[in-house]
PDB file of N, CA and C in Angstrom:
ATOM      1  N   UNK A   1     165.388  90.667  18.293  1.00  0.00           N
ATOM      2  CA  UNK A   1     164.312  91.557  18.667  1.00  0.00           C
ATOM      3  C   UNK A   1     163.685  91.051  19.952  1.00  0.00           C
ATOM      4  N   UNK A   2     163.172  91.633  20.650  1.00  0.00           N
ATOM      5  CA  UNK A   2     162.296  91.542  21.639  1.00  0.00           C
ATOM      6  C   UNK A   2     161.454  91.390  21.459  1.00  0.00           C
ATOM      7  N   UNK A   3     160.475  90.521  20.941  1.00  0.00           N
ATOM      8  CA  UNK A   3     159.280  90.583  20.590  1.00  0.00           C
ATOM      9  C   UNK A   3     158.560  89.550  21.517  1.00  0.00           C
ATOM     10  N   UNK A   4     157.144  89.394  22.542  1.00  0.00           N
ATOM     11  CA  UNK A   4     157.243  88.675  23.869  1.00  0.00           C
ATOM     12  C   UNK A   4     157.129  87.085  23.113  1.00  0.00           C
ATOM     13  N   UNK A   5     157.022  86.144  23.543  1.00  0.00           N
ATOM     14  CA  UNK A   5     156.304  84.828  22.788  1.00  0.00           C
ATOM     15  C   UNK A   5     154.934  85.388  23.547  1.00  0.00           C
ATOM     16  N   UNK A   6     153.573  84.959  22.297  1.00  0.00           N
ATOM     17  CA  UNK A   6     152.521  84.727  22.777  1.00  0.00           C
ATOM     18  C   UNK A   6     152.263  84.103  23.991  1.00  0.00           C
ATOM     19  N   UNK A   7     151.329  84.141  24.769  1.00  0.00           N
ATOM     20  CA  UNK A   7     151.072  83.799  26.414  1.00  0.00           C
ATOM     21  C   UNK A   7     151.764  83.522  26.936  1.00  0.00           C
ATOM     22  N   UNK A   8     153.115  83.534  26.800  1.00  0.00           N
ATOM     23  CA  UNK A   8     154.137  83.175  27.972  1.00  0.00           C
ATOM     24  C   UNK A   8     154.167  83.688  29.647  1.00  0.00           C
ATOM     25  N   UNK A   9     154.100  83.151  30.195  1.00  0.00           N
ATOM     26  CA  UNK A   9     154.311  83.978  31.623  1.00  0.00           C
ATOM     27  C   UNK A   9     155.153  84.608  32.228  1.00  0.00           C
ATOM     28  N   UNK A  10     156.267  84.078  31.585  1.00  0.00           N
ATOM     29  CA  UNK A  10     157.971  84.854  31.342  1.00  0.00           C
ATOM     30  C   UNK A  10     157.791  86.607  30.976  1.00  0.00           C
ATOM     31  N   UNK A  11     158.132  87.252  31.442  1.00  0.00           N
ATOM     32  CA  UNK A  11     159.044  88.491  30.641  1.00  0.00           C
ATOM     33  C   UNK A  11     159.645  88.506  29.331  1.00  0.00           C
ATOM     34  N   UNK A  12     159.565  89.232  28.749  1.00  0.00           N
ATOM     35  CA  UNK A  12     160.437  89.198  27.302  1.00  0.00           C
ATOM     36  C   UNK A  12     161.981  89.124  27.149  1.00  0.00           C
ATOM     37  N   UNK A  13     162.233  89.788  28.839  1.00  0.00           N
ATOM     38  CA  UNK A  13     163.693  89.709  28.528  1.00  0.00           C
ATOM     39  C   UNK A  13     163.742  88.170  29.575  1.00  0.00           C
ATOM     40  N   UNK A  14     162.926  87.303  29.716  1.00  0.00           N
ATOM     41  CA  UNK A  14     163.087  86.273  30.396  1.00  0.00           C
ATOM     42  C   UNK A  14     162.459  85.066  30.142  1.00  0.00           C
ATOM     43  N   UNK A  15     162.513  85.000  28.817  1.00  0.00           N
ATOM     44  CA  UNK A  15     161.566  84.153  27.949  1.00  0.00           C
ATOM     45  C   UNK A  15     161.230  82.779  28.335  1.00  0.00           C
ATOM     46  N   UNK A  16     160.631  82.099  28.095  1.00  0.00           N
ATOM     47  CA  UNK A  16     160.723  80.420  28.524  1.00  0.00           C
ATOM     48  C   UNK A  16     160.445  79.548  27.376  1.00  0.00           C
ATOM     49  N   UNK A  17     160.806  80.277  25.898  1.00  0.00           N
ATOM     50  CA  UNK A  17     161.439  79.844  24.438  1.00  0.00           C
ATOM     51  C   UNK A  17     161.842  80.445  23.502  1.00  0.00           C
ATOM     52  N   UNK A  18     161.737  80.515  22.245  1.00  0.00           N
ATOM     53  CA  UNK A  18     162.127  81.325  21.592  1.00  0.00           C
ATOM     54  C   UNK A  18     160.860  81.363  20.278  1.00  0.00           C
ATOM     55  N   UNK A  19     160.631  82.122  19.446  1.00  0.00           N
ATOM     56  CA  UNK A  19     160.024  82.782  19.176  1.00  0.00           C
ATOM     57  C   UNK A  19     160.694  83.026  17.386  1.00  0.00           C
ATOM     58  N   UNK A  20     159.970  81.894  16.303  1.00  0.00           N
ATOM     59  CA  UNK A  20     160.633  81.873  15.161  1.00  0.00           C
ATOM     60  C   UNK A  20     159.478  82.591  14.164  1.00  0.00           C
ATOM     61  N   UNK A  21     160.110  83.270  12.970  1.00  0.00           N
ATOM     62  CA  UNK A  21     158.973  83.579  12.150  1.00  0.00           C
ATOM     63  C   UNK A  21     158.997  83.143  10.607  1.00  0.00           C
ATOM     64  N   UNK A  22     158.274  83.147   9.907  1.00  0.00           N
ATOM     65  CA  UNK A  22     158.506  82.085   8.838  1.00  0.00           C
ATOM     66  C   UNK A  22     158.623  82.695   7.373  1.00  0.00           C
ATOM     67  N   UNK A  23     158.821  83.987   7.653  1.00  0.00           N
ATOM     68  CA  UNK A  23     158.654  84.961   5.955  1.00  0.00           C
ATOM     69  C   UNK A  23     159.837  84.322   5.329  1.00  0.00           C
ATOM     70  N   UNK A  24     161.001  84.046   5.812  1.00  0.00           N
ATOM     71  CA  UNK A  24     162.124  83.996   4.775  1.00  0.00           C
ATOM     72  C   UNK A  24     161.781  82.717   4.048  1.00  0.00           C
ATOM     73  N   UNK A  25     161.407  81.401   5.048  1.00  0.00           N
ATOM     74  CA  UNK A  25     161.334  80.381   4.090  1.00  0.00           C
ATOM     75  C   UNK A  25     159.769  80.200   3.577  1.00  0.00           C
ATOM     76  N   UNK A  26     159.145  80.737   3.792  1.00  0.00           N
ATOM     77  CA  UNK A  26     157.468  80.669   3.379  1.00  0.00           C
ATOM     78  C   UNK A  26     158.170  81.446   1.770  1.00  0.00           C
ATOM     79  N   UNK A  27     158.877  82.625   1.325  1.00  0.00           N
ATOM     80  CA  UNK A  27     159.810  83.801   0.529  1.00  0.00           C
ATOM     81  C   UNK A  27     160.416  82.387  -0.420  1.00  0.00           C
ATOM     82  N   UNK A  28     160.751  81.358  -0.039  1.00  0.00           N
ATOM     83  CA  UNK A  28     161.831  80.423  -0.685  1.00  0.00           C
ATOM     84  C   UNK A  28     160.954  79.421  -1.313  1.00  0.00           C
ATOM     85  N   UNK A  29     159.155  79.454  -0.239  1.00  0.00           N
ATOM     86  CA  UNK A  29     158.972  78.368  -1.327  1.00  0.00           C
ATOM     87  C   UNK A  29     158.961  77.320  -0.258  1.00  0.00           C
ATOM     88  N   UNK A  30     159.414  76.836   0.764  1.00  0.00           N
ATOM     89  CA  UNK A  30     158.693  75.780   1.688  1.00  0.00           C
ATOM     90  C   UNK A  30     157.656  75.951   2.141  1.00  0.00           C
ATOM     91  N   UNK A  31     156.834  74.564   2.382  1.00  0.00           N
ATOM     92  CA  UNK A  31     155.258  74.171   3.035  1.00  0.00           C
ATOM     93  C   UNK A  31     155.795  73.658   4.527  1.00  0.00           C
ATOM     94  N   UNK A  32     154.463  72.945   4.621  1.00  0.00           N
ATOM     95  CA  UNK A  32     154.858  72.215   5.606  1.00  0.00           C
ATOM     96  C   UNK A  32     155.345  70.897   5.849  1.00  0.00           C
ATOM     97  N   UNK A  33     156.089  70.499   4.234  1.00  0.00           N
ATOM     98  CA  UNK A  33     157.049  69.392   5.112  1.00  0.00           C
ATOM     99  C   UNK A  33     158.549  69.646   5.263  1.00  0.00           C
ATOM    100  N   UNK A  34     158.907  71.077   4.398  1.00  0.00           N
ATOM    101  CA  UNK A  34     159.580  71.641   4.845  1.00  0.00           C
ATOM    102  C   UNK A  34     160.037  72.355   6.289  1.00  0.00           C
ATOM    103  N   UNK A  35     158.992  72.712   7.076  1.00  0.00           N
ATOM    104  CA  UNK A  35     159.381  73.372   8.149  1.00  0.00           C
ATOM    105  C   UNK A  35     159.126  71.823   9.215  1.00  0.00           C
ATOM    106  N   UNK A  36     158.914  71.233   8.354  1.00  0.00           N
ATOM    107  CA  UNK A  36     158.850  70.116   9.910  1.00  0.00           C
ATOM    108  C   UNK A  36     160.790  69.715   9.833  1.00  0.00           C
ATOM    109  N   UNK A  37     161.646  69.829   8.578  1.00  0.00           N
ATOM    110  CA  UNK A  37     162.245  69.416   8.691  1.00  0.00           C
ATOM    111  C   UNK A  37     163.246  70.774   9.086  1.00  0.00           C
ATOM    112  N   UNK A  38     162.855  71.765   9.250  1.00  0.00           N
ATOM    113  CA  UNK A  38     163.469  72.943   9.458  1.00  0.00           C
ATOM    114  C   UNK A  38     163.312  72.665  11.450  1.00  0.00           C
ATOM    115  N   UNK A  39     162.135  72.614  11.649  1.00  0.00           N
ATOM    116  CA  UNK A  39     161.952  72.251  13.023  1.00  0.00           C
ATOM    117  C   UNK A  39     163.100  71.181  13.620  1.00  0.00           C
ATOM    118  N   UNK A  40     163.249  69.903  12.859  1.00  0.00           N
ATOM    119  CA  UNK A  40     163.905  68.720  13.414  1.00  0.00           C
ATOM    120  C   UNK A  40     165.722  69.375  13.443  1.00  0.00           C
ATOM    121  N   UNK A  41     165.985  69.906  12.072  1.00  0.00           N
ATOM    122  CA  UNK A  41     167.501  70.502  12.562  1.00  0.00           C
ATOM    123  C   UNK A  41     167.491  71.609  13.678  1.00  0.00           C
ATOM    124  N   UNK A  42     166.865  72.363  13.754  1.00  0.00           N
ATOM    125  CA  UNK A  42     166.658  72.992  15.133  1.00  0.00           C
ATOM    126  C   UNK A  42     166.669  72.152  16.452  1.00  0.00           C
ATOM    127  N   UNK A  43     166.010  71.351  16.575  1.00  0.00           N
ATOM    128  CA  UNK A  43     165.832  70.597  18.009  1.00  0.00           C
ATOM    129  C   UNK A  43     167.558  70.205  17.671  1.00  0.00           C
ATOM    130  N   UNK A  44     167.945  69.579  16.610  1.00  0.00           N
ATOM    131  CA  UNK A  44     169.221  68.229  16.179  1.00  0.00           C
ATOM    132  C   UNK A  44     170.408  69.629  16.563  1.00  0.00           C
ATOM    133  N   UNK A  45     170.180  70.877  16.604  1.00  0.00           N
ATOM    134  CA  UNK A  45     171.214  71.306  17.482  1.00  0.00           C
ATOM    135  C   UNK A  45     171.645  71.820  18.481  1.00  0.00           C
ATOM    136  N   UNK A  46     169.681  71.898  19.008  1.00  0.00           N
ATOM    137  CA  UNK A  46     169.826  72.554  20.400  1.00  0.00           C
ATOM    138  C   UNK A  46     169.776  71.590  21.667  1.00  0.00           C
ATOM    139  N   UNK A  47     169.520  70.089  20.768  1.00  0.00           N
ATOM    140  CA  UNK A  47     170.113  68.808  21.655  1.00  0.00           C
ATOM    141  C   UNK A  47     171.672  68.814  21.455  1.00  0.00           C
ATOM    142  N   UNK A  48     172.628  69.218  20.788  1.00  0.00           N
ATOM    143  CA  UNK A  48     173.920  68.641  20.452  1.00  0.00           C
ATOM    144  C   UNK A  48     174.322  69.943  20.334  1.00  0.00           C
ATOM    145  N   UNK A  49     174.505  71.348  20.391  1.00  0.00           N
ATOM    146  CA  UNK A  49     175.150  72.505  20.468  1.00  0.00           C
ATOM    147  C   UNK A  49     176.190  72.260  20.557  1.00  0.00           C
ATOM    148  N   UNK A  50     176.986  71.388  21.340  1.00  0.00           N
ATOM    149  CA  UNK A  50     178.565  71.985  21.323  1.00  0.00           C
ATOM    150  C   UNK A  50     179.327  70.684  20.850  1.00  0.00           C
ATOM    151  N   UNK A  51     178.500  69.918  19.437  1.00  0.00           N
ATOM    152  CA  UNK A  51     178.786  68.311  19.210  1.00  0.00           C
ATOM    153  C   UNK A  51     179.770  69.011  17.295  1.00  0.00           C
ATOM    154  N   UNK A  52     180.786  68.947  17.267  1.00  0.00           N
ATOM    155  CA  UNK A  52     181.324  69.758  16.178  1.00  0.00           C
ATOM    156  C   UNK A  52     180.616  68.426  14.899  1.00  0.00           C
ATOM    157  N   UNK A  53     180.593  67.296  14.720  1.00  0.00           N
ATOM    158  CA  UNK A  53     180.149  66.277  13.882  1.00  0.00           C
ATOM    159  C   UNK A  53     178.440  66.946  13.792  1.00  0.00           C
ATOM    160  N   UNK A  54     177.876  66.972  14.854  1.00  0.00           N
ATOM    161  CA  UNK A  54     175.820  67.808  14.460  1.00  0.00           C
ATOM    162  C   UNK A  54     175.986  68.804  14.383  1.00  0.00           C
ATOM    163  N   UNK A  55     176.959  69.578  14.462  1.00  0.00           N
ATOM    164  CA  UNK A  55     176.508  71.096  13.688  1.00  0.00           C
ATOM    165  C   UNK A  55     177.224  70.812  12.443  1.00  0.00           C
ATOM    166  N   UNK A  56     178.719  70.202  11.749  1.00  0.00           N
ATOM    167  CA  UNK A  56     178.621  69.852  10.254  1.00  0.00           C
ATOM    168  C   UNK A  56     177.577  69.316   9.534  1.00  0.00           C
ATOM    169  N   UNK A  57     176.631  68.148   9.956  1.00  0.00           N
ATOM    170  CA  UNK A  57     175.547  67.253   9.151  1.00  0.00           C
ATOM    171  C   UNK A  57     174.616  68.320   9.093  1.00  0.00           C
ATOM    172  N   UNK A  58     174.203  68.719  10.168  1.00  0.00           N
ATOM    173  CA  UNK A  58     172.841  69.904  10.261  1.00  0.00           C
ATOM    174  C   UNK A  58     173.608  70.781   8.795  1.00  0.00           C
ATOM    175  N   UNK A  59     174.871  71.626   9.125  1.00  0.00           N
ATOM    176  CA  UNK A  59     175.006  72.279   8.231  1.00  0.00           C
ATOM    177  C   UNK A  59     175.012  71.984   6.680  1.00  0.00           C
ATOM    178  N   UNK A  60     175.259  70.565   6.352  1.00  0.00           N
ATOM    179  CA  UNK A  60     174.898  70.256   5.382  1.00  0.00           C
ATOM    180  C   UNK A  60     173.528  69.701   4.926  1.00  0.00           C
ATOM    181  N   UNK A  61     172.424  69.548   5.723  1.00  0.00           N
ATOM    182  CA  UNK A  61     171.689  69.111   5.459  1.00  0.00           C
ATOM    183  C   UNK A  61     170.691  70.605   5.224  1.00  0.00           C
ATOM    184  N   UNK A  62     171.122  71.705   5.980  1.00  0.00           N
ATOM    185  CA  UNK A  62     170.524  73.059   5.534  1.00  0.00           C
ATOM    186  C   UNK A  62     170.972  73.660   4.105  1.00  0.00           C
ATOM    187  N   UNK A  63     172.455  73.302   3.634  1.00  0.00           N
ATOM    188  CA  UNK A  63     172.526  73.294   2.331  1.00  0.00           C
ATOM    189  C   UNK A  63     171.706  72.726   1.199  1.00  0.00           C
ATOM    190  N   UNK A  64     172.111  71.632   1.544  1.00  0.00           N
ATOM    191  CA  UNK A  64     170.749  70.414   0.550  1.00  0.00           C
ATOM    192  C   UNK A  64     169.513  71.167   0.394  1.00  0.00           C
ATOM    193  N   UNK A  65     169.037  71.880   1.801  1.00  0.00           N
ATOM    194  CA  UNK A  65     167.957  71.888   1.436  1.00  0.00           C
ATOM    195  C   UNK A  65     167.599  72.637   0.899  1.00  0.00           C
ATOM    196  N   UNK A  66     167.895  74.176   1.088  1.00  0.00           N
ATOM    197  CA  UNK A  66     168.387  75.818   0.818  1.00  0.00           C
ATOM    198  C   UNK A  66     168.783  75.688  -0.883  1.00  0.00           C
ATOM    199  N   UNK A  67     169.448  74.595  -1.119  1.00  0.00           N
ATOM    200  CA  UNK A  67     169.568  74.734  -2.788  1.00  0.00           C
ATOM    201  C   UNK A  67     168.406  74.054  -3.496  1.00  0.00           C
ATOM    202  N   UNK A  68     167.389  73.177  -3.174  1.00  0.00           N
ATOM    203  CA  UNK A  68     166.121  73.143  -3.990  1.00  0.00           C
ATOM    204  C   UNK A  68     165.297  74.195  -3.395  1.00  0.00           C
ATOM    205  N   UNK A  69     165.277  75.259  -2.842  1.00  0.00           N
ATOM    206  CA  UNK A  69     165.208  76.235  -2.957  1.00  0.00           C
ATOM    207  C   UNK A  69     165.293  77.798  -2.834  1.00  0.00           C
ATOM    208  N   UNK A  70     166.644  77.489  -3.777  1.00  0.00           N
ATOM    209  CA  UNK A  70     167.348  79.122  -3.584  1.00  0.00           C
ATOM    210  C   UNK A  70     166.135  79.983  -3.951  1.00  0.00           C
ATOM    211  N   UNK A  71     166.809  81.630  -3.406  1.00  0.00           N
ATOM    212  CA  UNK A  71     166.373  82.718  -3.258  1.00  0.00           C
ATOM    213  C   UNK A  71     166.497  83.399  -4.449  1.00  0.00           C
ATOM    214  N   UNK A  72     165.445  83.797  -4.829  1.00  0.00           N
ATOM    215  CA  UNK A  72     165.110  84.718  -6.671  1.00  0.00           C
ATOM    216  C   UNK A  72     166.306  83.951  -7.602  1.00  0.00           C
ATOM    217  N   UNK A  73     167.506  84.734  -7.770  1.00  0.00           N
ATOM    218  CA  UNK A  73     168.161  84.390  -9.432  1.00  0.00           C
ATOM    219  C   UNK A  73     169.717  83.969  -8.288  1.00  0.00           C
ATOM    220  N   UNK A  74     169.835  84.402  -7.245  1.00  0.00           N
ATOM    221  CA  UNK A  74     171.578  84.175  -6.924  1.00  0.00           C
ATOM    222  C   UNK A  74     171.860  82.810  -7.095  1.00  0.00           C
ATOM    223  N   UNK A  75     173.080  82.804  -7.242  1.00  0.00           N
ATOM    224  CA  UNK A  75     174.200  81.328  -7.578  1.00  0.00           C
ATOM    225  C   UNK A  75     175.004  81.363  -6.397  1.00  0.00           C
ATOM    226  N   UNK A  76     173.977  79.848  -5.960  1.00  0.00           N
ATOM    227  CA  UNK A  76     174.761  79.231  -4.689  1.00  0.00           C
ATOM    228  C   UNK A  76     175.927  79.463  -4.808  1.00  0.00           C
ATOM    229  N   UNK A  77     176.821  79.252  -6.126  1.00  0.00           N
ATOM    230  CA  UNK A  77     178.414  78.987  -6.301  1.00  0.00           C
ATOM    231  C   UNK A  77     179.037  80.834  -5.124  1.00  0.00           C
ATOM    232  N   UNK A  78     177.880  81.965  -5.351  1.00  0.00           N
ATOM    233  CA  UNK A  78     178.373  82.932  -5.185  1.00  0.00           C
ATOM    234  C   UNK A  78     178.252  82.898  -3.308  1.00  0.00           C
ATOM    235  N   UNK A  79     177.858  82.417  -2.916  1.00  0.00           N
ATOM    236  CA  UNK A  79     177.504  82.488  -1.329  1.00  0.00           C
ATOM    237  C   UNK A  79     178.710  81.592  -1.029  1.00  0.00           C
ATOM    238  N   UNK A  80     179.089  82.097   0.569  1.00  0.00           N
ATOM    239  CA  UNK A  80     180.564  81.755   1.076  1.00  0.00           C
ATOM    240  C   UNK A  80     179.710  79.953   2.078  1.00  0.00           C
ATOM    241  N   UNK A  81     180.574  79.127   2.056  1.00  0.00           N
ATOM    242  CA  UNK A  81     179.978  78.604   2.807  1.00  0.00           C
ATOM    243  C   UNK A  81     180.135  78.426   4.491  1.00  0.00           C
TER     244      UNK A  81
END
């Protein structure tokens, strides 16, 4: 979506960050020591993007976390990984 970041001086289509919102995991049940650690895999891949070893750990460490707390009744077993 296009949506601008607050006070930016940038354009929307010329942003100078990006612009996250928090219903899905606020929906799951994380606080805030959850999103600090939601924050740290974010930076851990937008320092290392094209590092194939930090996007596996990140990806498992978003598992770990995503399963203390899944979404309403689904079974992790049923989601592809």
């Amino acid at each position: 979506n296009k949506n601008a970041i607050p006070f930016d001086r940038n354009p929307p289509l010329n942003p100078s960050g990006i612009r996250l919102g928090s219903p899905a995991v606020t929906t799951r049940g994380f606080r805030e020591p959850e999103m600090i650690e939601v924050a740290a895999l974010i930076a851990e891949l937008l320092s290392a993007h094209d590092n194939t070893e930090t996007i596996d750990a990140v990806r498992r460490r978003v598992l770990a976390l995503t399963g203390r707390f899944p979404l309403y009744g689904w079974k992790r077993e049923s989601v592809p990984a």
